[in-house]
PDB file of N, CA and C in Angstrom:
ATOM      1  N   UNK A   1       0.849  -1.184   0.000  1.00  0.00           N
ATOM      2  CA  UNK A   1       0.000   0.000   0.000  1.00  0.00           C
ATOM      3  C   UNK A   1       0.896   1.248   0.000  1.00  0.00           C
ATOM      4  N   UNK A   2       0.699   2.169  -0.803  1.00  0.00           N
ATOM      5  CA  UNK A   2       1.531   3.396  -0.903  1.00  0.00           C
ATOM      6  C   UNK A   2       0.870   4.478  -0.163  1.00  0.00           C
ATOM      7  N   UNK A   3       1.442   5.275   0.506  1.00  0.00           N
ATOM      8  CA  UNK A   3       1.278   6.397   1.690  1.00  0.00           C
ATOM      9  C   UNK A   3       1.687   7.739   0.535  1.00  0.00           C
ATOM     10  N   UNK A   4       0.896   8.577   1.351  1.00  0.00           N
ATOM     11  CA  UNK A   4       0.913   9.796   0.342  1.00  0.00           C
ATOM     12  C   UNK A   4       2.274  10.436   1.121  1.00  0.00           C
ATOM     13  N   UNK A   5       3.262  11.334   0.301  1.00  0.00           N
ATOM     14  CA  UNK A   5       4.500  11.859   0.914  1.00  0.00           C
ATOM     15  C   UNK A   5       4.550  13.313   1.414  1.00  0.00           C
ATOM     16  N   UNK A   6       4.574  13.719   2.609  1.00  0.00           N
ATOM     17  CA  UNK A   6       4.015  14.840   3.031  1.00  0.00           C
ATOM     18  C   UNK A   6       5.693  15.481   3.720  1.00  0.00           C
ATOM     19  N   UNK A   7       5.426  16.678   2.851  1.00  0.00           N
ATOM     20  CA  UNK A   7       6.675  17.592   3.787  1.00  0.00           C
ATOM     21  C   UNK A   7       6.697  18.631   4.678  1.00  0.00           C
ATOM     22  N   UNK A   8       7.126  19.116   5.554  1.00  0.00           N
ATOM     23  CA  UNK A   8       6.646  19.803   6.809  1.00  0.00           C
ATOM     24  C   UNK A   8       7.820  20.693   6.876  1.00  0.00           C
ATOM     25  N   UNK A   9       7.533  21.946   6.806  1.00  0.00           N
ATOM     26  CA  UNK A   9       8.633  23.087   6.640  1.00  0.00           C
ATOM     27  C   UNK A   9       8.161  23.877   7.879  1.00  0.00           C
ATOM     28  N   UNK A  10       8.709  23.823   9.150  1.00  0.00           N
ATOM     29  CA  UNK A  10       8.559  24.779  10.181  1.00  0.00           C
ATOM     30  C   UNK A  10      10.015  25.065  10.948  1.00  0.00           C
ATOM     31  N   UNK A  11      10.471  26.273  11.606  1.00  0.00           N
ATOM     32  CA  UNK A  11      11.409  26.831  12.030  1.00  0.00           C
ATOM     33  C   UNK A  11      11.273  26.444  13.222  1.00  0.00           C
ATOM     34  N   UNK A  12      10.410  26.304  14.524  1.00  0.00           N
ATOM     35  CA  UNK A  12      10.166  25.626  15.718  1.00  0.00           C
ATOM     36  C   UNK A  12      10.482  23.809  15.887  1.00  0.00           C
ATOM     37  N   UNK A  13      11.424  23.410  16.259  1.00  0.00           N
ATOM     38  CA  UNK A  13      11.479  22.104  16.246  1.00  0.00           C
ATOM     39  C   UNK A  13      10.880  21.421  16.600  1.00  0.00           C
ATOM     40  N   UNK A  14      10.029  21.885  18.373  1.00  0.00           N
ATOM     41  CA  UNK A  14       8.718  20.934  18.511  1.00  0.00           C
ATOM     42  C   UNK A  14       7.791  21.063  18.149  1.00  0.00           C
ATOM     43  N   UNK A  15       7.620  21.754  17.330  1.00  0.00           N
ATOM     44  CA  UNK A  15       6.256  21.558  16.400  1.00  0.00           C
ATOM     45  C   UNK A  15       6.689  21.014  14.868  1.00  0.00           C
ATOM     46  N   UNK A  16       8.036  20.609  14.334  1.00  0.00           N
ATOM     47  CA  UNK A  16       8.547  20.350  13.149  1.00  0.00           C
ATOM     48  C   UNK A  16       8.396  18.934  13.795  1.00  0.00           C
ATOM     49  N   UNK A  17       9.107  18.269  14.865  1.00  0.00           N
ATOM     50  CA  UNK A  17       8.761  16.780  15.506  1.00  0.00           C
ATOM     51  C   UNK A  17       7.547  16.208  15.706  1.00  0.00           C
ATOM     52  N   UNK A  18       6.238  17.445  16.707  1.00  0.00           N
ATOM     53  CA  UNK A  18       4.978  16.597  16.352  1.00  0.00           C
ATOM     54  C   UNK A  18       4.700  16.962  15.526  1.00  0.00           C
ATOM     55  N   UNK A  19       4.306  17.531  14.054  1.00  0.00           N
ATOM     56  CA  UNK A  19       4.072  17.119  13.101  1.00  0.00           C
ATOM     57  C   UNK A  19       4.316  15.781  12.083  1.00  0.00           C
ATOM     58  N   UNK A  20       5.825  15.549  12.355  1.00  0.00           N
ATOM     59  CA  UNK A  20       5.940  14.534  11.800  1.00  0.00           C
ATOM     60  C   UNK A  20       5.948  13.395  12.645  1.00  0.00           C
ATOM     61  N   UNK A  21       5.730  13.326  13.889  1.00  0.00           N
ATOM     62  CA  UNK A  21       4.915  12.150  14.716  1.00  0.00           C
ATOM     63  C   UNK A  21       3.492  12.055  14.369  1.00  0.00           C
ATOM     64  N   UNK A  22       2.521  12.919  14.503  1.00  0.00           N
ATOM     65  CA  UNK A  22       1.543  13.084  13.915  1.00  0.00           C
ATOM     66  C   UNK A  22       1.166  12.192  13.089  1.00  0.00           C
ATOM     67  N   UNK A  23       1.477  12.861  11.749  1.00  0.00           N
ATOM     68  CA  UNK A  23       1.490  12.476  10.620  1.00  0.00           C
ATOM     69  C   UNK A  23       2.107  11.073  10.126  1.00  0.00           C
ATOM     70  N   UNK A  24       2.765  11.265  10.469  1.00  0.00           N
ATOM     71  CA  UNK A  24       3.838   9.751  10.719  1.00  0.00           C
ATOM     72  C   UNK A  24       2.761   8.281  11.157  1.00  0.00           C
ATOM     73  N   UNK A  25       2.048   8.473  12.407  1.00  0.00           N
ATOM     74  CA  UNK A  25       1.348   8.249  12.764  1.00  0.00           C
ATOM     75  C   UNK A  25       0.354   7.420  12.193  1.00  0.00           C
ATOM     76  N   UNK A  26       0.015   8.161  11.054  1.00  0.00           N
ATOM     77  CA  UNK A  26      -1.437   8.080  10.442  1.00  0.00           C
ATOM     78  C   UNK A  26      -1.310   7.801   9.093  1.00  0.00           C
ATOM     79  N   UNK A  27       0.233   7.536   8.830  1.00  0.00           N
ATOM     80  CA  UNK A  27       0.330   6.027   7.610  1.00  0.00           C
ATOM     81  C   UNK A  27       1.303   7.266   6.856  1.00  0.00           C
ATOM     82  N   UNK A  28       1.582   8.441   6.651  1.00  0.00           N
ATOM     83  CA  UNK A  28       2.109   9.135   5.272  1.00  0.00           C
ATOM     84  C   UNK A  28       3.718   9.209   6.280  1.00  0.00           C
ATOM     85  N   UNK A  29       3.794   9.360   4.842  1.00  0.00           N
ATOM     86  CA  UNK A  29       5.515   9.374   4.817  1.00  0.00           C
ATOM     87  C   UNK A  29       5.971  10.492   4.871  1.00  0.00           C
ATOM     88  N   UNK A  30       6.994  10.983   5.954  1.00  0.00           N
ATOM     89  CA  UNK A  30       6.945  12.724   6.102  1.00  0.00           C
ATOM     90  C   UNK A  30       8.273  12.774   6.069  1.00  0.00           C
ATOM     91  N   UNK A  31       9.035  14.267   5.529  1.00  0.00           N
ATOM     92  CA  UNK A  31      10.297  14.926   5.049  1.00  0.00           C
ATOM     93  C   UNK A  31       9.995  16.085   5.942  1.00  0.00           C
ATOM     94  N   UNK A  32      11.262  16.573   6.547  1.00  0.00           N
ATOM     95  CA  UNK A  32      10.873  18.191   7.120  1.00  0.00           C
ATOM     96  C   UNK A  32      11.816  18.699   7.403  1.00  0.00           C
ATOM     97  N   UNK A  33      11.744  19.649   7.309  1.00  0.00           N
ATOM     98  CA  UNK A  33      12.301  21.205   6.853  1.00  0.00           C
ATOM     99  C   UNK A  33      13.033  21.997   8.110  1.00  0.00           C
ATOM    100  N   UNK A  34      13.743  22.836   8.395  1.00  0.00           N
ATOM    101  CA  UNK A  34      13.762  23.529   9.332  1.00  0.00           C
ATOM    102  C   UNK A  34      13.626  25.121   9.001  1.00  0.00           C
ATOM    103  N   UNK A  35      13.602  25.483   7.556  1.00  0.00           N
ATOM    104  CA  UNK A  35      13.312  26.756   7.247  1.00  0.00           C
ATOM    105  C   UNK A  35      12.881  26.611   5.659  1.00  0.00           C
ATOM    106  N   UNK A  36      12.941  27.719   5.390  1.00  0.00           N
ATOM    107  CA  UNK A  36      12.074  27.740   3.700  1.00  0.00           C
ATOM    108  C   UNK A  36      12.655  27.549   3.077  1.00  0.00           C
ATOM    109  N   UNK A  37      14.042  27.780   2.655  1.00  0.00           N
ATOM    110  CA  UNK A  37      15.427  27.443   1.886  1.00  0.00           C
ATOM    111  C   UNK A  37      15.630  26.204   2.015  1.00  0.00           C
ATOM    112  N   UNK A  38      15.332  25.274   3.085  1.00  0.00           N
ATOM    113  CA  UNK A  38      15.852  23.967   3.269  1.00  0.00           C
ATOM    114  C   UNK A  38      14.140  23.121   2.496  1.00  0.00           C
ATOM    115  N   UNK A  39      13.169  24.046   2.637  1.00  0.00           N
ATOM    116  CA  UNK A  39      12.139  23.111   2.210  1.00  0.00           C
ATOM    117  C   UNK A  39      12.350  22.994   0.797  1.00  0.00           C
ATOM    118  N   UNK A  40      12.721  24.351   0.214  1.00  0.00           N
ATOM    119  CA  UNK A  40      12.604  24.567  -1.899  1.00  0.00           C
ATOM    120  C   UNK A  40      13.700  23.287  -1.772  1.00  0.00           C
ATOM    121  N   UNK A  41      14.760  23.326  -1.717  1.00  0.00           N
ATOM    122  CA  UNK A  41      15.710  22.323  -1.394  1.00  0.00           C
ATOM    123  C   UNK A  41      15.270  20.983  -1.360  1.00  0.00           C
ATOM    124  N   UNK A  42      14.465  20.572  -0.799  1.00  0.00           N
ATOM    125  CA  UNK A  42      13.588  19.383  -0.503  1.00  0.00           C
ATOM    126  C   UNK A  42      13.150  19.186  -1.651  1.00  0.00           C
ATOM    127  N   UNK A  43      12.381  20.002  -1.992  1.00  0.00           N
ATOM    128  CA  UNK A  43      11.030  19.841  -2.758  1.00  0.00           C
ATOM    129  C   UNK A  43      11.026  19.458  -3.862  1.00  0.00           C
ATOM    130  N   UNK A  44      10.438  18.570  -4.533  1.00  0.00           N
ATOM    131  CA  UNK A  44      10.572  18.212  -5.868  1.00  0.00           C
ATOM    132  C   UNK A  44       9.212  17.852  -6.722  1.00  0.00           C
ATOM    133  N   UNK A  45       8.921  18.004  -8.062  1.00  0.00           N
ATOM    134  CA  UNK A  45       7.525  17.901  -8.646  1.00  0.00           C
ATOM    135  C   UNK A  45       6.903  16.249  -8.489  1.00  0.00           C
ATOM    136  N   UNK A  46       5.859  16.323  -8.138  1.00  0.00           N
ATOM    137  CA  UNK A  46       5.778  15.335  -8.319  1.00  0.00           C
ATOM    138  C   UNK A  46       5.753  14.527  -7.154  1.00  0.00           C
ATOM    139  N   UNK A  47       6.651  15.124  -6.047  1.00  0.00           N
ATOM    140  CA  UNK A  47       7.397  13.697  -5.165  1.00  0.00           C
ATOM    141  C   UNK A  47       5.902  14.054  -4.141  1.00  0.00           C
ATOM    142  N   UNK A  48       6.105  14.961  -3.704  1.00  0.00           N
ATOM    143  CA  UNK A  48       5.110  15.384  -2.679  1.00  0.00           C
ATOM    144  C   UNK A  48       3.646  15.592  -2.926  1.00  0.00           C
ATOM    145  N   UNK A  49       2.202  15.188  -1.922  1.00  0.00           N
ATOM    146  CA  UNK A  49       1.138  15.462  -2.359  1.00  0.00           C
ATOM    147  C   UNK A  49       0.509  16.578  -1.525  1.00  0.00           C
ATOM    148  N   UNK A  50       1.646  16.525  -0.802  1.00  0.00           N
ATOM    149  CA  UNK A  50       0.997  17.611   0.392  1.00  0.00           C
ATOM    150  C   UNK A  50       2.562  18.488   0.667  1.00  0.00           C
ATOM    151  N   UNK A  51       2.322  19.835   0.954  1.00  0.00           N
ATOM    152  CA  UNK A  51       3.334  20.491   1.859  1.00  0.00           C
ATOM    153  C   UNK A  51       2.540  21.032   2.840  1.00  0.00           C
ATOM    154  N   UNK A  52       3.007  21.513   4.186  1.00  0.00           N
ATOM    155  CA  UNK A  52       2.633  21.850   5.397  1.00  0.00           C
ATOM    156  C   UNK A  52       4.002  23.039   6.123  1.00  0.00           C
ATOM    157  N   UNK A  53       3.569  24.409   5.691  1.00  0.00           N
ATOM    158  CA  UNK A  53       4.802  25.475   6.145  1.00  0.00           C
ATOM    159  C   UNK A  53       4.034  26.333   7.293  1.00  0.00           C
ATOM    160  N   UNK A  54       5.185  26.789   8.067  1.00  0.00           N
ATOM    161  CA  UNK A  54       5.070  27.632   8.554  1.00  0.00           C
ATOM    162  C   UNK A  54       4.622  29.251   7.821  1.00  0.00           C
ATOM    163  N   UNK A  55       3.730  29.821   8.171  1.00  0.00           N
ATOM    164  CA  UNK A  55       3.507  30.732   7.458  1.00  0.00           C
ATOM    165  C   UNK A  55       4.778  32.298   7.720  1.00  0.00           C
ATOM    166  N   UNK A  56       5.197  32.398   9.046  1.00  0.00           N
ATOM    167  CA  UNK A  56       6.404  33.151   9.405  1.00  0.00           C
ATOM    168  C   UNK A  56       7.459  32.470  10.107  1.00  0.00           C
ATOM    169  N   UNK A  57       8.440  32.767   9.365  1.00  0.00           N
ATOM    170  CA  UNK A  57       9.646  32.006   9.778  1.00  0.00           C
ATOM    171  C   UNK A  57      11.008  32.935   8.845  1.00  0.00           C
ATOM    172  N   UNK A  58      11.931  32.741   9.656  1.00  0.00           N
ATOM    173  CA  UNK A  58      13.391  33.429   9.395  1.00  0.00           C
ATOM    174  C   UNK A  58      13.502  33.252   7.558  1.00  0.00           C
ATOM    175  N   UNK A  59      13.584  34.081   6.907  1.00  0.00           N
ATOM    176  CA  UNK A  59      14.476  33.790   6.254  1.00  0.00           C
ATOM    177  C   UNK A  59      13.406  33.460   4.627  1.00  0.00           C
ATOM    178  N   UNK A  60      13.114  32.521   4.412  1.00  0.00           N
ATOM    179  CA  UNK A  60      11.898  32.700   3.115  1.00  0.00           C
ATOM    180  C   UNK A  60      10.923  32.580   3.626  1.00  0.00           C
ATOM    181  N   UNK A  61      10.343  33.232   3.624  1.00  0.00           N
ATOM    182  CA  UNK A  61       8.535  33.076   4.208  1.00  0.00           C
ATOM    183  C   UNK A  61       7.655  32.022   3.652  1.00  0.00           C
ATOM    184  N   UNK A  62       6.730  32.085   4.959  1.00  0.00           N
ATOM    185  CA  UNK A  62       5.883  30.654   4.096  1.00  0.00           C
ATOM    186  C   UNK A  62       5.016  30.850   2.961  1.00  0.00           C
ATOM    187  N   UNK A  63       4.442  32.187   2.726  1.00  0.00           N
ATOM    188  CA  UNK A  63       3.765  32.826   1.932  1.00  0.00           C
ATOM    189  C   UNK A  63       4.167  32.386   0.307  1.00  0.00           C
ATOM    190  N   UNK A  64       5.377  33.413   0.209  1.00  0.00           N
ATOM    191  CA  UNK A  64       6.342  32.891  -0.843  1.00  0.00           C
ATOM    192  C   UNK A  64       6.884  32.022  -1.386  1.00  0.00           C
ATOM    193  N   UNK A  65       7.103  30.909  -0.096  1.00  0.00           N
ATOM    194  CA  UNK A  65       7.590  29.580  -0.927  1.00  0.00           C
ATOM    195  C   UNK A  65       6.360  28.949  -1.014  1.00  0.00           C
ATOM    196  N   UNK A  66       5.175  29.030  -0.733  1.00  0.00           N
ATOM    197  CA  UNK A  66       4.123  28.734  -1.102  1.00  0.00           C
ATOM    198  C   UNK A  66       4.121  28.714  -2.379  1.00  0.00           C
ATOM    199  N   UNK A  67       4.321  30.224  -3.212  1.00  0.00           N
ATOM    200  CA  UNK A  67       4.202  30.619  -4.710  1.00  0.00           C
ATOM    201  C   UNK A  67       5.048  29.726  -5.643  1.00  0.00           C
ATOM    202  N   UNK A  68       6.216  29.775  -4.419  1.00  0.00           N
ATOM    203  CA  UNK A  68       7.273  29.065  -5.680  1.00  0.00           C
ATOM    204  C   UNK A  68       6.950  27.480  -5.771  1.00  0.00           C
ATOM    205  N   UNK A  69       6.025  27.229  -4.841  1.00  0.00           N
ATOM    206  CA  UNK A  69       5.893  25.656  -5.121  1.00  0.00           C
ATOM    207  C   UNK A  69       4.858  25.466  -5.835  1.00  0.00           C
ATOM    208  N   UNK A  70       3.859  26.133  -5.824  1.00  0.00           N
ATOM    209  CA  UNK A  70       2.596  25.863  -6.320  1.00  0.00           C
ATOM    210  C   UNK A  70       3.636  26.490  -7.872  1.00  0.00           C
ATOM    211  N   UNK A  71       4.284  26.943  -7.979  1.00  0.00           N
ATOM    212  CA  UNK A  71       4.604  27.772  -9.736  1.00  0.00           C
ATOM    213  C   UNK A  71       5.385  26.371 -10.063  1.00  0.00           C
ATOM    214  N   UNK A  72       5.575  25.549  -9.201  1.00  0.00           N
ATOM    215  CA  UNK A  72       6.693  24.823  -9.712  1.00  0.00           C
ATOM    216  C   UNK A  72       6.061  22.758  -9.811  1.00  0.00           C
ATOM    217  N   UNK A  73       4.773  22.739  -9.016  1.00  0.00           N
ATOM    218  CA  UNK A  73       4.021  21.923  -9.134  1.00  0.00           C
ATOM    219  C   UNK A  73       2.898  22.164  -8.800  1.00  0.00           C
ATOM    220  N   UNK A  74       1.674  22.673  -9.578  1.00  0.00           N
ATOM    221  CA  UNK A  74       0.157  23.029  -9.342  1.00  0.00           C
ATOM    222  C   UNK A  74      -0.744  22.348  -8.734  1.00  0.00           C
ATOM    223  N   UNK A  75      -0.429  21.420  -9.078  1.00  0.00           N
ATOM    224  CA  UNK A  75      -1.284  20.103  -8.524  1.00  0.00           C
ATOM    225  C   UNK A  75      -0.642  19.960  -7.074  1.00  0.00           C
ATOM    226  N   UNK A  76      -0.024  20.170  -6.539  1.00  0.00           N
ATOM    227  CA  UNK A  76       0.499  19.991  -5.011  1.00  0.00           C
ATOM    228  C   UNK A  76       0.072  20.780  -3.926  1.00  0.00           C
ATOM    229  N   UNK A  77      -0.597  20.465  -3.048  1.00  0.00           N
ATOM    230  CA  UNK A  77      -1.683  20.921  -1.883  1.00  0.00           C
ATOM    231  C   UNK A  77      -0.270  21.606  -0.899  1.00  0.00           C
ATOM    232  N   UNK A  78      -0.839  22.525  -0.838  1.00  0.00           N
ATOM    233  CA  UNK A  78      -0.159  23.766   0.014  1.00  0.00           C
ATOM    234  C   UNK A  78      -0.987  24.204   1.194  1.00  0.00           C
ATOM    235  N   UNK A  79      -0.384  23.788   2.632  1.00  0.00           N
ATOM    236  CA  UNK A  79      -1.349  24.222   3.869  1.00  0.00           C
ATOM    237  C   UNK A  79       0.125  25.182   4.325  1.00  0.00           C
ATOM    238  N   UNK A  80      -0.514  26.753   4.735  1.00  0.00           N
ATOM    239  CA  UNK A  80       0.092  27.416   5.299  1.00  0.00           C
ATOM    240  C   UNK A  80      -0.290  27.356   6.550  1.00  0.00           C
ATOM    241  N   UNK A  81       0.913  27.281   7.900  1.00  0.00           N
ATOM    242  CA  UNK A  81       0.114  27.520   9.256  1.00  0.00           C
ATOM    243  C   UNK A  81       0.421  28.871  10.003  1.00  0.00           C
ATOM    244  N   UNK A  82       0.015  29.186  10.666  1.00  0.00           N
ATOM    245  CA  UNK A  82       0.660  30.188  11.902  1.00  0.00           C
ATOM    246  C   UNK A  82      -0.418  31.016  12.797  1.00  0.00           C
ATOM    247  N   UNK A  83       0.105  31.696  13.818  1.00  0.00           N
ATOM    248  CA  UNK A  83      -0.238  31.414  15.162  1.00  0.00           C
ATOM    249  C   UNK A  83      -0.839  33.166  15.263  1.00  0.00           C
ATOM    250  N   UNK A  84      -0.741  33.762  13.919  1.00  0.00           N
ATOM    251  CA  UNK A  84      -1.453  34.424  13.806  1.00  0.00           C
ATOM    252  C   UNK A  84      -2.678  34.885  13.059  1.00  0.00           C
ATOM    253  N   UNK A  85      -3.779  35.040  13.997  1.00  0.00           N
ATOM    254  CA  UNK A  85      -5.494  34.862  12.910  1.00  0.00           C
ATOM    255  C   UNK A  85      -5.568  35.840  12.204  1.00  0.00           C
ATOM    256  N   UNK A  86      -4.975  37.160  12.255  1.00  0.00           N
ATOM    257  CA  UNK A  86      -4.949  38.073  11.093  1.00  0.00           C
ATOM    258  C   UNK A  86      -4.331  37.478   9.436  1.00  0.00           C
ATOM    259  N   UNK A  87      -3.374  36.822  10.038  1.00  0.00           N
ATOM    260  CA  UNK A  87      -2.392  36.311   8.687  1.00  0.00           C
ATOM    261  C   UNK A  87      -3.528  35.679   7.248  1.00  0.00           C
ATOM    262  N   UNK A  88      -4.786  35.347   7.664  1.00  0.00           N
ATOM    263  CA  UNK A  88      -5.441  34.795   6.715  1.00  0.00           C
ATOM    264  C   UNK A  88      -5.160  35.093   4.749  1.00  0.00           C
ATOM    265  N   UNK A  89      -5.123  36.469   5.107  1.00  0.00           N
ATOM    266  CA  UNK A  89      -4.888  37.342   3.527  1.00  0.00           C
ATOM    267  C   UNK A  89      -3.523  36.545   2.698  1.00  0.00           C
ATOM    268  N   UNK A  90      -2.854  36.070   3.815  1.00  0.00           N
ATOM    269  CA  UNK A  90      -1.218  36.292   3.429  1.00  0.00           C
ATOM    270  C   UNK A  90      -1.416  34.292   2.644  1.00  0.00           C
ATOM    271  N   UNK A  91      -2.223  33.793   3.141  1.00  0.00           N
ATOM    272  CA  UNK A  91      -2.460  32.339   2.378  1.00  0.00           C
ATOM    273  C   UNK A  91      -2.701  32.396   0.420  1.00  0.00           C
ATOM    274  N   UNK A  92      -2.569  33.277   0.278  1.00  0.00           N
ATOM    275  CA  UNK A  92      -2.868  33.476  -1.362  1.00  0.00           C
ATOM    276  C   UNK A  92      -3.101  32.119  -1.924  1.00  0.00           C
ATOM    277  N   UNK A  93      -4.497  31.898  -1.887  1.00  0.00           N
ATOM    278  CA  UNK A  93      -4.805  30.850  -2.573  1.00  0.00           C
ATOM    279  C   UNK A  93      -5.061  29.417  -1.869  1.00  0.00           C
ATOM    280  N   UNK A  94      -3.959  29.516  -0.847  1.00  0.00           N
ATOM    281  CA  UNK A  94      -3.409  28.189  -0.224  1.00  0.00           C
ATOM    282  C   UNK A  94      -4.667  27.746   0.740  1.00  0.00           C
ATOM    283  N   UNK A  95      -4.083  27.204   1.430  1.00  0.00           N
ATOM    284  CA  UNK A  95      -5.429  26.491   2.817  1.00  0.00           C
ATOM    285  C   UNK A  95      -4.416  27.097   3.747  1.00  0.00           C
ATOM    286  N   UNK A  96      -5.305  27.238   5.016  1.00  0.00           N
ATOM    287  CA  UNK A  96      -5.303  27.790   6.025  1.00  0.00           C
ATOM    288  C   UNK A  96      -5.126  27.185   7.678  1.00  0.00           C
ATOM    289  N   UNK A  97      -4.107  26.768   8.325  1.00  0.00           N
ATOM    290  CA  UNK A  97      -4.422  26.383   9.241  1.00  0.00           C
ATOM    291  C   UNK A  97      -3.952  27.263  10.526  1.00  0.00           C
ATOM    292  N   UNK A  98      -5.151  27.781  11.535  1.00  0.00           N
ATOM    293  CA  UNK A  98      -4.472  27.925  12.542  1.00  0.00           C
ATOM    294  C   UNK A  98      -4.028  27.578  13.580  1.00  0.00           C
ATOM    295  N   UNK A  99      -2.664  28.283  14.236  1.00  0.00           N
ATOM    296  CA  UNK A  99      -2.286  27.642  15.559  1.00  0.00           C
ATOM    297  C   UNK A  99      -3.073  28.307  16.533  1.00  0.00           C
ATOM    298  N   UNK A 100      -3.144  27.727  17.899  1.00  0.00           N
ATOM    299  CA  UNK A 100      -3.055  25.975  17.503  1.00  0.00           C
ATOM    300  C   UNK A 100      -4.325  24.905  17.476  1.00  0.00           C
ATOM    301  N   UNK A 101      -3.994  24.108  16.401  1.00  0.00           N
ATOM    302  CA  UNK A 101      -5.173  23.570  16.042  1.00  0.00           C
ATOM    303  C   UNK A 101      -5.049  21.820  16.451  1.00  0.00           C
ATOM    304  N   UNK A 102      -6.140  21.116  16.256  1.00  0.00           N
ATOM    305  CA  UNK A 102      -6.260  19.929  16.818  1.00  0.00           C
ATOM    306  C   UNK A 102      -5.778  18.972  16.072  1.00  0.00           C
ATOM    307  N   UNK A 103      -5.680  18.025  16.145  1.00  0.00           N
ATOM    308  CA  UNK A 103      -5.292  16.541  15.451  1.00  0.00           C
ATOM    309  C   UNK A 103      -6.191  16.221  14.135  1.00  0.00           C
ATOM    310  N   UNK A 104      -7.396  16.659  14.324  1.00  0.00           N
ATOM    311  CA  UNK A 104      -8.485  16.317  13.786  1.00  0.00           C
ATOM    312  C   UNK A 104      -8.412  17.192  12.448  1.00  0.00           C
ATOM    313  N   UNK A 105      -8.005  18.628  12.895  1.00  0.00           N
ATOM    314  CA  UNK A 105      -8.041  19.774  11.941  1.00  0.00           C
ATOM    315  C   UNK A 105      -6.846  19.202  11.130  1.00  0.00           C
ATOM    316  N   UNK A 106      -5.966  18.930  11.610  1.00  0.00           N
ATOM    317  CA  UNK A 106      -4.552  18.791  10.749  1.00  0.00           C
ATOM    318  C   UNK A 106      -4.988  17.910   9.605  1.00  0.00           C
ATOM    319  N   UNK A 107      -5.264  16.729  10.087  1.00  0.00           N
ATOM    320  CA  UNK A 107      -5.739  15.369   9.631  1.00  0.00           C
ATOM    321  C   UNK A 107      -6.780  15.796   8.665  1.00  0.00           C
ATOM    322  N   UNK A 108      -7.730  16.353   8.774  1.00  0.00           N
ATOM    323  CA  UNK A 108      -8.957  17.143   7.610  1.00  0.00           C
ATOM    324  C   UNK A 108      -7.658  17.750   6.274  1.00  0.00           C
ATOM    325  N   UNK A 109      -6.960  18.854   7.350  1.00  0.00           N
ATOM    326  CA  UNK A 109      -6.710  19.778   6.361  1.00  0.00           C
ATOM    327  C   UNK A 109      -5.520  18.787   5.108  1.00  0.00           C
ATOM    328  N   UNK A 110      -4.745  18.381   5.494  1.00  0.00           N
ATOM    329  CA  UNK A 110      -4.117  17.085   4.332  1.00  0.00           C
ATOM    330  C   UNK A 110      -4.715  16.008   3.680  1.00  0.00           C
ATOM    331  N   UNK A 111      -5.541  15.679   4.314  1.00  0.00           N
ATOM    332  CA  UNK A 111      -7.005  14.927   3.379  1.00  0.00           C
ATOM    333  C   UNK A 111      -7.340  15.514   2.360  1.00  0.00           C
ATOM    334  N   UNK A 112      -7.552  16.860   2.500  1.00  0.00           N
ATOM    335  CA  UNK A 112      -7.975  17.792   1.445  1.00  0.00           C
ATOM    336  C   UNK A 112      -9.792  18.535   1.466  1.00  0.00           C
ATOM    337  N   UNK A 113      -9.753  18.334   2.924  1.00  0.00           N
ATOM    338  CA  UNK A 113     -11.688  18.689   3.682  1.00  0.00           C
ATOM    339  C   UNK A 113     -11.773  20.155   3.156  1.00  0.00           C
ATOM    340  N   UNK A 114     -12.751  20.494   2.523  1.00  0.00           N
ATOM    341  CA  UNK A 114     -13.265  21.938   2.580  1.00  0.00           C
ATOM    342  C   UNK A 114     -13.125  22.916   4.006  1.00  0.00           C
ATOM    343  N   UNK A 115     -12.990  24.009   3.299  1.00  0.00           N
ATOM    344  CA  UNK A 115     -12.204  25.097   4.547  1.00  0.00           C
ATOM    345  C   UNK A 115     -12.951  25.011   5.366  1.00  0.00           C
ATOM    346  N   UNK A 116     -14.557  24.638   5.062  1.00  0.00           N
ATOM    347  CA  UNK A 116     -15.621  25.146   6.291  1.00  0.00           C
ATOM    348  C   UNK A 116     -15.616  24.340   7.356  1.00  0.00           C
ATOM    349  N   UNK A 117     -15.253  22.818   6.377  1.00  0.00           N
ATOM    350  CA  UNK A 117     -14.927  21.506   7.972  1.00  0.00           C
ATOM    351  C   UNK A 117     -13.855  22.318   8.573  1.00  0.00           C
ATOM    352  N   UNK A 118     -12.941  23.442   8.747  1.00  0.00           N
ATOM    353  CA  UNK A 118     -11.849  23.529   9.198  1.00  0.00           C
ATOM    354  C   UNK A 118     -12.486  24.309  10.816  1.00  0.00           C
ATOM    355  N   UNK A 119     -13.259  25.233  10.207  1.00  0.00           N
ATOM    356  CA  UNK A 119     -13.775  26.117  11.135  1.00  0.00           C
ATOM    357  C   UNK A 119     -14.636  25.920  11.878  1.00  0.00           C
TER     358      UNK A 119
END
């Protein structure tokens, strides 16, 4: 049985670890990041069905490498997170998760659940 390959780009390490315990968890195969430069780095067309970034973090923002991934594979599900509820605007396009959110939400939002199950 093949597991979908999910990469996790966050600058906080315990939340870069439970994520990929999490996830890990619940059958997908997870890669992760410690900043945005190390995720483009990662990232490749095709390989991934999901990414999961921090939306602020040192150095490339999650916003942006959002753009460059979605410019660089369209078809690849982009969840921006962060711990601020204003930030919504800054998701251009992407899905939305905020901190901090539940097991359940995470698990929806990489499934691929409509925004409204989110809320």
């Amino acid at each position: 049985m093949t597991h979908s390959r999910i990469l996790v780009i966050d600058d906080e390490p315990g939340i870069r670890a439970f994520l990929c315990f999490a996830l890990g968890a619940r059958g997908f195969l997870v890669d992760a990041a410690e900043n945005g430069e190390r995720g483009l780095e990662l990232f490749a067309p095709g390989r991934y069905a999901c990414v999961l970034t921090d939306l602020s973090m040192p150095g490339l923002m999650g916003d942006r490498l959002a753009a460059l991934i979605r410019e660089s594979d369209p078809g690849v599900r982009v969840i921006l997170m962060s711990g601020d509820h204003g930030e919504k605007s800054r998701a251009n396009g992407g899905n939305m998760l905020d901190k901090p959110f539940t097991l359940v939400e995470l698990y929806l939002a990489v499934a691929g659940a409509p925004q409204e199950c989110l809320s």
